[in-house]
Protein backbone atom coordinates (compact mmCIF):
# COMPACT_ATOMS: atom_id res chain seq x y z
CA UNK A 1 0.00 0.00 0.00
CA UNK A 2 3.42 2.34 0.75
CA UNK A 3 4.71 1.54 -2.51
CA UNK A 4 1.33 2.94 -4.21
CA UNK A 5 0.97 5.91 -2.20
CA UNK A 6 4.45 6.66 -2.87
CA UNK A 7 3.94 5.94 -7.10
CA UNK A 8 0.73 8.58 -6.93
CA UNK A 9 3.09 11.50 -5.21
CA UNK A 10 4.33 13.40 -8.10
CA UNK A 11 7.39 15.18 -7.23
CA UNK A 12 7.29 18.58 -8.32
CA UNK A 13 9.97 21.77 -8.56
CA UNK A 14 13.27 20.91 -11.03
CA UNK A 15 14.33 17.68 -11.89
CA UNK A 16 17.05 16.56 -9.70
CA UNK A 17 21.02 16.43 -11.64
CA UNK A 18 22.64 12.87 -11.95
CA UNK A 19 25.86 14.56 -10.06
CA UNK A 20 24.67 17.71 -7.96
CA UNK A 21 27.59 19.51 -6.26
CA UNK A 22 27.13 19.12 -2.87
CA UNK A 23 30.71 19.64 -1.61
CA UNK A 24 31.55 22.89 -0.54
CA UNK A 25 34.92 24.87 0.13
CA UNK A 26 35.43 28.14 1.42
CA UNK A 27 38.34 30.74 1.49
CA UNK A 28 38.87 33.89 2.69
CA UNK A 29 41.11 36.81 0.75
CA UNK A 30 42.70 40.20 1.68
CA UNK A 31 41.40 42.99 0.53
CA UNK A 32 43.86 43.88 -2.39
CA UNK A 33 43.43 39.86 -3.21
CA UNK A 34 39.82 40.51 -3.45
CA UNK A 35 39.96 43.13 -5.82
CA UNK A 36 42.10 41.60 -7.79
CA UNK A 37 39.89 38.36 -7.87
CA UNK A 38 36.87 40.44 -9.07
CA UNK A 39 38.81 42.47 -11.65
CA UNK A 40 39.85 39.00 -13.26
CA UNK A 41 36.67 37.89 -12.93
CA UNK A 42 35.01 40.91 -15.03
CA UNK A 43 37.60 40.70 -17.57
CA UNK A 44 36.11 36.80 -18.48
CA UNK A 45 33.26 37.84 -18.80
CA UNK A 46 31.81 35.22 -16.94
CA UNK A 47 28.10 35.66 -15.03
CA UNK A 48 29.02 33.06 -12.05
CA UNK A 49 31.61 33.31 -9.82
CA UNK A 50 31.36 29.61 -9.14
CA UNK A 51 31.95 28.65 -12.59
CA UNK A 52 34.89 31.10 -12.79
CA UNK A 53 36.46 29.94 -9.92
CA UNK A 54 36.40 26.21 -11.17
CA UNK A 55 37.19 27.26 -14.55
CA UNK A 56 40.63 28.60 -12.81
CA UNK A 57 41.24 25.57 -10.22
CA UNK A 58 41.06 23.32 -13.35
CA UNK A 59 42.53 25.12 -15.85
CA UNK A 60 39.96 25.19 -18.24
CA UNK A 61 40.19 27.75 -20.68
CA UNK A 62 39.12 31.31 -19.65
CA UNK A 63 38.40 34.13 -21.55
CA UNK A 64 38.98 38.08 -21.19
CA UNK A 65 37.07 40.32 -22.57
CA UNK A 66 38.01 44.29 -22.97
CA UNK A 67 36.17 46.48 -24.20
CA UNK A 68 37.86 49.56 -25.35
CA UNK A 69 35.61 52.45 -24.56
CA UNK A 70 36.96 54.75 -26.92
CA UNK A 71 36.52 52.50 -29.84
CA UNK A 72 32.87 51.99 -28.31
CA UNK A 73 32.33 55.98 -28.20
CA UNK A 74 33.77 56.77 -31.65
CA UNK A 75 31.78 53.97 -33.45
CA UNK A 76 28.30 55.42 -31.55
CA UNK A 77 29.12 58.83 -33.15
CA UNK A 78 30.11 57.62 -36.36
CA UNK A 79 26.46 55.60 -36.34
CA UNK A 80 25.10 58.98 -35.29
CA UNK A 81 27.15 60.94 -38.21
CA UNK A 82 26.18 58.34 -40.55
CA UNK A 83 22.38 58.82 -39.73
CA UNK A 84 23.14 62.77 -40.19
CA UNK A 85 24.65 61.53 -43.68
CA UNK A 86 21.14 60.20 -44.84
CA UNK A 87 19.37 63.12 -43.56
CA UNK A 88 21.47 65.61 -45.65
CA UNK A 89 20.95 63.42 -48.38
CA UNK A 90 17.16 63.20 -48.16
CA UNK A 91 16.68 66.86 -47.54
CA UNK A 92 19.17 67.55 -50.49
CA UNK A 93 17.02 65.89 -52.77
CA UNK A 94 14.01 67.86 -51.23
CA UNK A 95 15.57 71.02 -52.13
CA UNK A 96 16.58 70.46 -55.96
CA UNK A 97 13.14 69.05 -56.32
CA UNK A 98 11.91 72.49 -54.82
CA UNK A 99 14.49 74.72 -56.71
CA UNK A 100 13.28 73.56 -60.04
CA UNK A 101 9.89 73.57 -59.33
CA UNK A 102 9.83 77.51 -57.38
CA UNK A 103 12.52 79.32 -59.57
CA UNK A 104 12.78 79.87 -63.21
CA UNK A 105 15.72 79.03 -65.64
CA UNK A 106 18.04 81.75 -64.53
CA UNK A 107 17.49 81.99 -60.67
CA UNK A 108 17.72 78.15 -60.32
CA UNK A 109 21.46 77.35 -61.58
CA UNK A 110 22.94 80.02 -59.62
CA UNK A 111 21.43 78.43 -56.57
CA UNK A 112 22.11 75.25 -57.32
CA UNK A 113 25.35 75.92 -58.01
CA UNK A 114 26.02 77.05 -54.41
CA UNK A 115 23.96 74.05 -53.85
CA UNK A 116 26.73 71.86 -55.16
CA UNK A 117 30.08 73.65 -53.42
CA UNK A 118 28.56 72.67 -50.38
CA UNK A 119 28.31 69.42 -51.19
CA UNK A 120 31.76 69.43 -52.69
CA UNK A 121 32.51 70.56 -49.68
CA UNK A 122 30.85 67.96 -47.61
CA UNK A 123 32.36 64.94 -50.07
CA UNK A 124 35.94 66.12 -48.79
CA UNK A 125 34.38 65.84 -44.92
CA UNK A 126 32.80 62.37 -45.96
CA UNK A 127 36.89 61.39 -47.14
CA UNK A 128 38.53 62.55 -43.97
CA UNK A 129 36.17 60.48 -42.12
CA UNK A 130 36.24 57.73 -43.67
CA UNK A 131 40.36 58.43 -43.42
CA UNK A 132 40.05 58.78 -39.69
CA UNK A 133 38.24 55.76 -39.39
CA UNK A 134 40.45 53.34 -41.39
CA UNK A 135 43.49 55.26 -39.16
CA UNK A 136 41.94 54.46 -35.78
CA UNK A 137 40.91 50.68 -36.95
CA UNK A 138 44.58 50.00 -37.79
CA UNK A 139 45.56 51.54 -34.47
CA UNK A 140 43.02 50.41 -31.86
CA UNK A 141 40.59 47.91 -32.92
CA UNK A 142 43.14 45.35 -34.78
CA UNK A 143 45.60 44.37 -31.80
């Protein structure tokens, strides 16, 4: 009668591992052992300290991960310039759409000639930057 009470309880909550860890060690570290503990720790990029700290005691590989903030800040404001890019473009388009439709033959080369030393202009910015970029790739971001 045990044995069928015992097949009708359903066991519920996670399924239990074939090899739980159930032995537990504990250390204690200095404070300038500490930091550097956690400071190795951020660099794997790991979420568990656990799992770091068994990684290290058996040697299993471990991996750093550095992020260079200034390569993170100048590739946000090159995303940023880029999107600026598209809007010039768009509202250049809007304007030589509205400068041959508004003025007449003579009024409307003279302005668009202005129209187009800016933009020569702006193709010279456009080459420095993409200059810059290919500079600070070689520099930083391919070590």
């Amino acid at each position: 009668m045990e044995e069928n009470n015992k097949a009708r309880h359903h066991k519920t909550g996670r399924p239990a591992k074939n090899d739980p860890a159930v032995h537990r060690y504990s250390i204690s570290l200095t404070a300038e052992e500490n930091a550097r503990f956690l400071s190795l720790f951020e660099q794997s990029g790991m979420n568990i300290k656990a799992h770091f700290i068994t990684a290290c005691i058996f040697q299993k590989g471990i991996t750093t991960i550095k992020v260079d903030k200034t390569a993170v800040q100048y590739y946000i404001r090159l995303t940023s310039l880029f999107s600026q890019f598209r809007a010039v473009g768009v509202n250049y388009n809007q304007v030589v759409k509205i400068m041959n439709r508004n003025f007449s033959e003579k009024k409307a080369p003279v302005y668009l000639y202005k129209l187009v030393q800016q933009t020569l202009e702006f193709a010279l910015l456009a080459q420095k930057i993409i200059q810059l970029t290919a500079e600070f790739e070689e520099k930083h971001l391919k070590k």
